[in-house]
PDB file of N, CA and C in Angstrom:
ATOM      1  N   UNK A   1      86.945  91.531  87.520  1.00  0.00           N
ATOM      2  CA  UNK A   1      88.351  91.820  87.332  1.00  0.00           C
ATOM      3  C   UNK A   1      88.780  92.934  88.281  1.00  0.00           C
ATOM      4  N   UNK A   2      90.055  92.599  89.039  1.00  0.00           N
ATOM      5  CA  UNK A   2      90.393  93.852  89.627  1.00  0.00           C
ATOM      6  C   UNK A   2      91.724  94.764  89.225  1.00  0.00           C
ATOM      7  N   UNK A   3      92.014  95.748  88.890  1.00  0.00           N
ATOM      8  CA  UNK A   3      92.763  96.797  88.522  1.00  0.00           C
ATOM      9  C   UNK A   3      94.028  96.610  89.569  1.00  0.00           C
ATOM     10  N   UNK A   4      94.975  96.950  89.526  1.00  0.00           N
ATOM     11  CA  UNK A   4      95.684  97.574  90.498  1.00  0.00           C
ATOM     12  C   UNK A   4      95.425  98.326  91.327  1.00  0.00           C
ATOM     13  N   UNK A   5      94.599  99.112  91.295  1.00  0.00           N
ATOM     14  CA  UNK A   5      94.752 100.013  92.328  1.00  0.00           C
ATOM     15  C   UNK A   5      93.498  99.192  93.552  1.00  0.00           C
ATOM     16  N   UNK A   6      92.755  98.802  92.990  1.00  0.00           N
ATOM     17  CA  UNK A   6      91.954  98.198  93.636  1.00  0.00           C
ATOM     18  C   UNK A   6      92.720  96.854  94.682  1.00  0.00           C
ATOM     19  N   UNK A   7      93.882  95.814  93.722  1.00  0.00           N
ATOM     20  CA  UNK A   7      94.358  95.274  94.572  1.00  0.00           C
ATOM     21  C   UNK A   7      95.298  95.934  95.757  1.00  0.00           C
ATOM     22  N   UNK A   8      95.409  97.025  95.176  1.00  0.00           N
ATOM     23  CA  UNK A   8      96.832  97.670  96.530  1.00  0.00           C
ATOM     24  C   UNK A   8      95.722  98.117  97.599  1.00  0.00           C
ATOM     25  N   UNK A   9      94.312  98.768  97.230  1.00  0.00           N
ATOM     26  CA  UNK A   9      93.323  98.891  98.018  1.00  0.00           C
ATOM     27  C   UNK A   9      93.355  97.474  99.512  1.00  0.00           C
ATOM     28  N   UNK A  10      92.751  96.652  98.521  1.00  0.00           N
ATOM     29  CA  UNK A  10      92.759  95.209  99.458  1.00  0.00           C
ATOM     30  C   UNK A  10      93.833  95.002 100.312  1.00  0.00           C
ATOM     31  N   UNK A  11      94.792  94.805  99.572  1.00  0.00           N
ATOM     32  CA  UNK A  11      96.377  94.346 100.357  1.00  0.00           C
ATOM     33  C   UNK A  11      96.448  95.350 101.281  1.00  0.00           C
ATOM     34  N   UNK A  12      96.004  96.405 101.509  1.00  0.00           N
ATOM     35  CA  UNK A  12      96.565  97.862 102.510  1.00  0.00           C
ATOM     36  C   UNK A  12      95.491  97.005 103.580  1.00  0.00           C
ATOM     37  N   UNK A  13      94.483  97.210 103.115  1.00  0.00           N
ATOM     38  CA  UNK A  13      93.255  97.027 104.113  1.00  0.00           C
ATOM     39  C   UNK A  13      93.399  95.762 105.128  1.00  0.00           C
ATOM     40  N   UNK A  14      93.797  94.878 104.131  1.00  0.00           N
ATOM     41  CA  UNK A  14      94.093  93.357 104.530  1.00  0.00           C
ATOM     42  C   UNK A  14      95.225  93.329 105.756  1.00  0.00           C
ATOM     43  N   UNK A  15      96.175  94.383 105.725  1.00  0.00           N
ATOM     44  CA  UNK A  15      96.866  94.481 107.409  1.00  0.00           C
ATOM     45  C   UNK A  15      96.761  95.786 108.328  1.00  0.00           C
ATOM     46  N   UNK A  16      95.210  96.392 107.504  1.00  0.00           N
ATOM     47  CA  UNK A  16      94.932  97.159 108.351  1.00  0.00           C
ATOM     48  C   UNK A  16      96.124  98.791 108.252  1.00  0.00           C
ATOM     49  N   UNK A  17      96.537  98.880 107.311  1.00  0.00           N
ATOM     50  CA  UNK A  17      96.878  99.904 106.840  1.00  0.00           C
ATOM     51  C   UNK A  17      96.398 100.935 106.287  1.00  0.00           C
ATOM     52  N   UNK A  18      96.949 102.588 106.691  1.00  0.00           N
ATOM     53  CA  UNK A  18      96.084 103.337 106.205  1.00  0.00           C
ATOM     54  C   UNK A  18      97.114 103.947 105.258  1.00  0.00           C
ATOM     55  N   UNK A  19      96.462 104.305 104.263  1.00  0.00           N
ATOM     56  CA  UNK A  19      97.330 105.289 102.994  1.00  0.00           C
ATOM     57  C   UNK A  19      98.288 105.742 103.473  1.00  0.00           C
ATOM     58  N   UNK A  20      98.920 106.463 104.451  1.00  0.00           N
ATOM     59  CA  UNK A  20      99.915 107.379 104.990  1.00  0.00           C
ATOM     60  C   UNK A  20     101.223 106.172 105.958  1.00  0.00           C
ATOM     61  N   UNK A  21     100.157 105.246 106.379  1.00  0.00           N
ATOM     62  CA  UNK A  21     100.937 104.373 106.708  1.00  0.00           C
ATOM     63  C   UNK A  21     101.562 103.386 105.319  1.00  0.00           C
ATOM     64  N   UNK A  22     100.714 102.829 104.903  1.00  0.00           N
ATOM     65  CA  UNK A  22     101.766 102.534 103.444  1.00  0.00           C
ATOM     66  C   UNK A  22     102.794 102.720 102.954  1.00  0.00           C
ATOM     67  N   UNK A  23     102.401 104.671 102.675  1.00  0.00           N
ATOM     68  CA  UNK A  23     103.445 105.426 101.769  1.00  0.00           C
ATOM     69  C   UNK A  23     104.727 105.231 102.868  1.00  0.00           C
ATOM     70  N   UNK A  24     104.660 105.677 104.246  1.00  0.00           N
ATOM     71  CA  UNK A  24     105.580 106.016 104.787  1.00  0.00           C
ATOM     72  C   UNK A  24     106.288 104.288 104.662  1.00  0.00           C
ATOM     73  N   UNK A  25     106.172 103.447 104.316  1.00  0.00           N
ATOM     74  CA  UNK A  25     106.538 101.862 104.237  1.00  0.00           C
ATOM     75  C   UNK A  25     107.166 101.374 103.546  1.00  0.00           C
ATOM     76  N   UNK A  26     106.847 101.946 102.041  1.00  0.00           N
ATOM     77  CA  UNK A  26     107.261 102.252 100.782  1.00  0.00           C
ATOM     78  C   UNK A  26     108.142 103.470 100.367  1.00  0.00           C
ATOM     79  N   UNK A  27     108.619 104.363 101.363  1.00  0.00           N
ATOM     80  CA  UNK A  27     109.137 105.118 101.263  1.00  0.00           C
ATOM     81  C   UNK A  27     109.001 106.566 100.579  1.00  0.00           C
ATOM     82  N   UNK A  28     107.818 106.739 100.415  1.00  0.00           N
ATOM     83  CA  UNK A  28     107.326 107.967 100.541  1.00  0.00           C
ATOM     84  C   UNK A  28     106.525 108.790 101.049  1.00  0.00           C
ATOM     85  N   UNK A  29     107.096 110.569 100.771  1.00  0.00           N
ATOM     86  CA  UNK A  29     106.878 111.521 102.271  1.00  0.00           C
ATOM     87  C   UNK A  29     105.626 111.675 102.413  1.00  0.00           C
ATOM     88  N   UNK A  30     104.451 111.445 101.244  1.00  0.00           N
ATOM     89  CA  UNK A  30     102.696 112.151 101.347  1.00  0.00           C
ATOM     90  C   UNK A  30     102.189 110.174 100.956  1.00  0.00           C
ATOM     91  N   UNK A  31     100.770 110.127 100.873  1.00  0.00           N
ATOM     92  CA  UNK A  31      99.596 109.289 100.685  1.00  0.00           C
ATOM     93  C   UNK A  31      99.115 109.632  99.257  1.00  0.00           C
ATOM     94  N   UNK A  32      99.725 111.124  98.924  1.00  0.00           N
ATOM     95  CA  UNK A  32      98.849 111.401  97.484  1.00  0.00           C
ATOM     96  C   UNK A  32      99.381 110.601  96.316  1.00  0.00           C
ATOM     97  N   UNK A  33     100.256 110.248  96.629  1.00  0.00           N
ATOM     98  CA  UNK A  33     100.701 109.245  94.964  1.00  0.00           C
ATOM     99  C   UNK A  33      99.508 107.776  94.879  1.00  0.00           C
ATOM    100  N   UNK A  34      99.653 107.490  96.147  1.00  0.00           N
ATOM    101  CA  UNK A  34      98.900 106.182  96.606  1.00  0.00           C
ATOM    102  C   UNK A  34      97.707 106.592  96.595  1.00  0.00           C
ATOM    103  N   UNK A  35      97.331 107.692  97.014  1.00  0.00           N
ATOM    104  CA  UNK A  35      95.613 107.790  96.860  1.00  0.00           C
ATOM    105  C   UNK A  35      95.244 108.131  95.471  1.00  0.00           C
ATOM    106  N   UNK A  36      95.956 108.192  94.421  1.00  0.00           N
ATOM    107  CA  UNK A  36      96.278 108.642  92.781  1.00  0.00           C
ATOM    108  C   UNK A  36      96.164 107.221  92.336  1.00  0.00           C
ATOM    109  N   UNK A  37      96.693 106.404  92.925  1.00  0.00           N
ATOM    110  CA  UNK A  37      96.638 104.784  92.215  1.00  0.00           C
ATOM    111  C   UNK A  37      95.744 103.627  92.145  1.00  0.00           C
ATOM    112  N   UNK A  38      95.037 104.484  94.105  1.00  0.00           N
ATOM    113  CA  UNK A  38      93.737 103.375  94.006  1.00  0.00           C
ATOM    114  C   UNK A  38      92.868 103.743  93.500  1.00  0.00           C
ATOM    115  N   UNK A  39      92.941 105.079  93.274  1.00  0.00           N
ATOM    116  CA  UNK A  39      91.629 105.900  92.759  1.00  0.00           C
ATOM    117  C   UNK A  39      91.808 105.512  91.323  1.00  0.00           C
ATOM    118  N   UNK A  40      92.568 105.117  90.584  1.00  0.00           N
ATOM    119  CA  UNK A  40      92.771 104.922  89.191  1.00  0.00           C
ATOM    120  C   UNK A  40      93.028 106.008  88.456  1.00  0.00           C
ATOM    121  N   UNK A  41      93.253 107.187  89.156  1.00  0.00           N
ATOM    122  CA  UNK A  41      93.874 108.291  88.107  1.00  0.00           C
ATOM    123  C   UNK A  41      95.064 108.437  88.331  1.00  0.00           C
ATOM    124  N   UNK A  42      95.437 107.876  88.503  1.00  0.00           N
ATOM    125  CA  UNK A  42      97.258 107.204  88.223  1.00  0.00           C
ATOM    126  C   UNK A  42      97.436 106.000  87.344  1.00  0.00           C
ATOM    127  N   UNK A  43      98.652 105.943  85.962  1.00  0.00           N
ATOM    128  CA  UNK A  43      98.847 104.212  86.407  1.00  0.00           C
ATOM    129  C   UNK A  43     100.180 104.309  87.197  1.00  0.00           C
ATOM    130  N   UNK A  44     100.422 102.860  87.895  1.00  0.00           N
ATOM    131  CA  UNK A  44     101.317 102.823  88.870  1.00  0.00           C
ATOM    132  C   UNK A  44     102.940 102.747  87.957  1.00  0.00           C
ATOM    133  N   UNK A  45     103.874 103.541  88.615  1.00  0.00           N
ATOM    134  CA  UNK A  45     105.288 103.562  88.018  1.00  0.00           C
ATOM    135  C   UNK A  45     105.942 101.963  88.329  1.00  0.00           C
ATOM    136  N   UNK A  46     106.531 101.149  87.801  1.00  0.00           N
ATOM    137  CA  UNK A  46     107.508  99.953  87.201  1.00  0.00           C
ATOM    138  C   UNK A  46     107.700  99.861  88.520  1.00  0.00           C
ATOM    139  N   UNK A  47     108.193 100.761  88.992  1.00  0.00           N
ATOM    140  CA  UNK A  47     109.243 100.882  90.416  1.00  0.00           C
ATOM    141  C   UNK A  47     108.214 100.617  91.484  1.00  0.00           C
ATOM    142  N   UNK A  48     106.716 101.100  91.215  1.00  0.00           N
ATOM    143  CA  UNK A  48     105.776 100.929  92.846  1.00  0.00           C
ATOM    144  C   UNK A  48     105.508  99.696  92.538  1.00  0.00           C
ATOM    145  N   UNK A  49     105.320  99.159  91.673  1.00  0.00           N
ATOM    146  CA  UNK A  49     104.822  97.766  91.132  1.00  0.00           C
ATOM    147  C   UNK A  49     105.806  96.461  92.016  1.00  0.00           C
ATOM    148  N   UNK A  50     106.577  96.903  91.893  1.00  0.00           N
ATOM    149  CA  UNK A  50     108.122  95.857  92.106  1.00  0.00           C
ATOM    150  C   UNK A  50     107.942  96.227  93.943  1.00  0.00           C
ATOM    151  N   UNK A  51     107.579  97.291  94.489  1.00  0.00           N
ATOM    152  CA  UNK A  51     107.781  97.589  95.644  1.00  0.00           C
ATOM    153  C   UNK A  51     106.496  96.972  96.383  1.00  0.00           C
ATOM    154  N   UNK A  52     105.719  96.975  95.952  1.00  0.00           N
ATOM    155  CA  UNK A  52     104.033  96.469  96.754  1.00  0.00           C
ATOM    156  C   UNK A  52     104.356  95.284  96.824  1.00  0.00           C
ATOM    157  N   UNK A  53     104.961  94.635  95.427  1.00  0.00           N
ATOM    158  CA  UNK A  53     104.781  93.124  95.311  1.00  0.00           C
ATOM    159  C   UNK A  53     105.963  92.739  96.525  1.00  0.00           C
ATOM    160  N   UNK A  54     106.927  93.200  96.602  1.00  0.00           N
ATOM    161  CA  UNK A  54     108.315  92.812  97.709  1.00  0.00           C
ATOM    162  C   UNK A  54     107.239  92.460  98.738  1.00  0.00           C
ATOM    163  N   UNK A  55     107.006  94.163  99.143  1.00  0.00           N
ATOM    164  CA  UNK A  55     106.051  94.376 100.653  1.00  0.00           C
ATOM    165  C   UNK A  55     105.183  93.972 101.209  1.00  0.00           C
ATOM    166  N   UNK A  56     103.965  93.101 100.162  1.00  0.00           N
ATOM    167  CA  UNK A  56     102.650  92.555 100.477  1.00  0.00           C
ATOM    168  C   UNK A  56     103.408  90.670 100.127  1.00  0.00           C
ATOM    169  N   UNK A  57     104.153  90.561  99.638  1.00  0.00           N
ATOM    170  CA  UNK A  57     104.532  89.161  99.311  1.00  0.00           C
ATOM    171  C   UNK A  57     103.762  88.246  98.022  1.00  0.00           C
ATOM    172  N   UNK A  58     103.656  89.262  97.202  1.00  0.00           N
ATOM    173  CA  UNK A  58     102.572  89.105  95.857  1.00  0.00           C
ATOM    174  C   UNK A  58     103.364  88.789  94.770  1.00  0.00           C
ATOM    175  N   UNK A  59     103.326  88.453  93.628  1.00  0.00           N
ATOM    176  CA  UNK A  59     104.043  88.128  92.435  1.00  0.00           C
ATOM    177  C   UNK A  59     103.140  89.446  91.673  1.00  0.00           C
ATOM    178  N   UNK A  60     104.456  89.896  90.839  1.00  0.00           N
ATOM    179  CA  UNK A  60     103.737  91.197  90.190  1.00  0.00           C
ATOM    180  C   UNK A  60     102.893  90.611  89.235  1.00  0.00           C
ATOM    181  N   UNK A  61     103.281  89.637  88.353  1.00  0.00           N
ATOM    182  CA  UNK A  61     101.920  89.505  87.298  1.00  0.00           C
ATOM    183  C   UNK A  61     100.468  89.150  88.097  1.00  0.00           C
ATOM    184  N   UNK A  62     100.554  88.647  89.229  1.00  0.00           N
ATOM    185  CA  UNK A  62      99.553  89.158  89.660  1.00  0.00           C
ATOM    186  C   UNK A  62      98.703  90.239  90.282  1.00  0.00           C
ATOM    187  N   UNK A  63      99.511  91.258  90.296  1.00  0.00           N
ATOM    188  CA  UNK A  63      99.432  92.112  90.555  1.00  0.00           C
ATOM    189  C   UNK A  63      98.785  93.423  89.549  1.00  0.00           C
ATOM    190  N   UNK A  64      99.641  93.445  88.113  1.00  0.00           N
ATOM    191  CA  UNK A  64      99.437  93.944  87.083  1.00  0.00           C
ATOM    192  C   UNK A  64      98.382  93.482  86.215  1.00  0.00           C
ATOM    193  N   UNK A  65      97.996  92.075  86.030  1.00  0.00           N
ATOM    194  CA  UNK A  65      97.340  90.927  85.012  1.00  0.00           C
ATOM    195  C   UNK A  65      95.519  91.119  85.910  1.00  0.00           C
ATOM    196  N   UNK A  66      94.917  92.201  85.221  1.00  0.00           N
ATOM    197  CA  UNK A  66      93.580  92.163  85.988  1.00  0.00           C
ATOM    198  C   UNK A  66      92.767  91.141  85.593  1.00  0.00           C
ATOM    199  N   UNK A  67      92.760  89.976  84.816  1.00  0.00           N
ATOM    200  CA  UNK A  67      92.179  89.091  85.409  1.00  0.00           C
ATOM    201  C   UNK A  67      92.782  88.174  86.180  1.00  0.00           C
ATOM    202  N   UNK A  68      93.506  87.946  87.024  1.00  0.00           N
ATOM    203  CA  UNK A  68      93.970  87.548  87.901  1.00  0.00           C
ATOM    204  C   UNK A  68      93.659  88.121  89.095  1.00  0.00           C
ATOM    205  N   UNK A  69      93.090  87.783  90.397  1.00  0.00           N
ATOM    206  CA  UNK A  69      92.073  88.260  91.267  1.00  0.00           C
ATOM    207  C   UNK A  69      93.101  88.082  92.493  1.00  0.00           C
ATOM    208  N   UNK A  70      92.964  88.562  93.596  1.00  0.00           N
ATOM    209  CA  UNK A  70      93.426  88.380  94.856  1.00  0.00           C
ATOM    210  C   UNK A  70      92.975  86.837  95.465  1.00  0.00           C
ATOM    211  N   UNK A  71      93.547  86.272  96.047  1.00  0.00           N
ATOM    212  CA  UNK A  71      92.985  85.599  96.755  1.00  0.00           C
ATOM    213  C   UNK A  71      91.881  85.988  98.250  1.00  0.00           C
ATOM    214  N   UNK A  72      91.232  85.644  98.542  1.00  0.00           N
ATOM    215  CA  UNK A  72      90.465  86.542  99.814  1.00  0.00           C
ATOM    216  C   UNK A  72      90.905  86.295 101.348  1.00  0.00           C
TER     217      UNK A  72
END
């Protein structure tokens, strides 16, 4: 099963994005919220949820629903 933070992990990696590049993508000024989410000592706010899924082209219940897996 993968967590959220683990899928935003993948999806970043998957176009070769680095944390700082993300945030600045998503519209915010630091990486630390995002490095708070993959690390799992965050859960993610309603609002980043809705924003990854726009940005990566994901459906949020898959996104949120950890048994539901990424595709590879």
């Amino acid at each position: 099963m993968q967590t959220f933070g683990e899928k935003l992990r993948i999806l970043r990696k998957q176009r070769g994005m680095t944390l700082q590049e993300l945030a600045q993508a998503l519209g915010f000024q630091t990486h630390s919220y995002l490095s708070k989410i993959e690390t799992e000592k965050h859960m993610p706010a309603v609002e980043l949820v809705v924003k990854v899924s726009e940005f990566f082209n994901v459906p949020v219940d898959k996104l949120v629903k950890d048994y539901l897996e990424l595709d590879s």
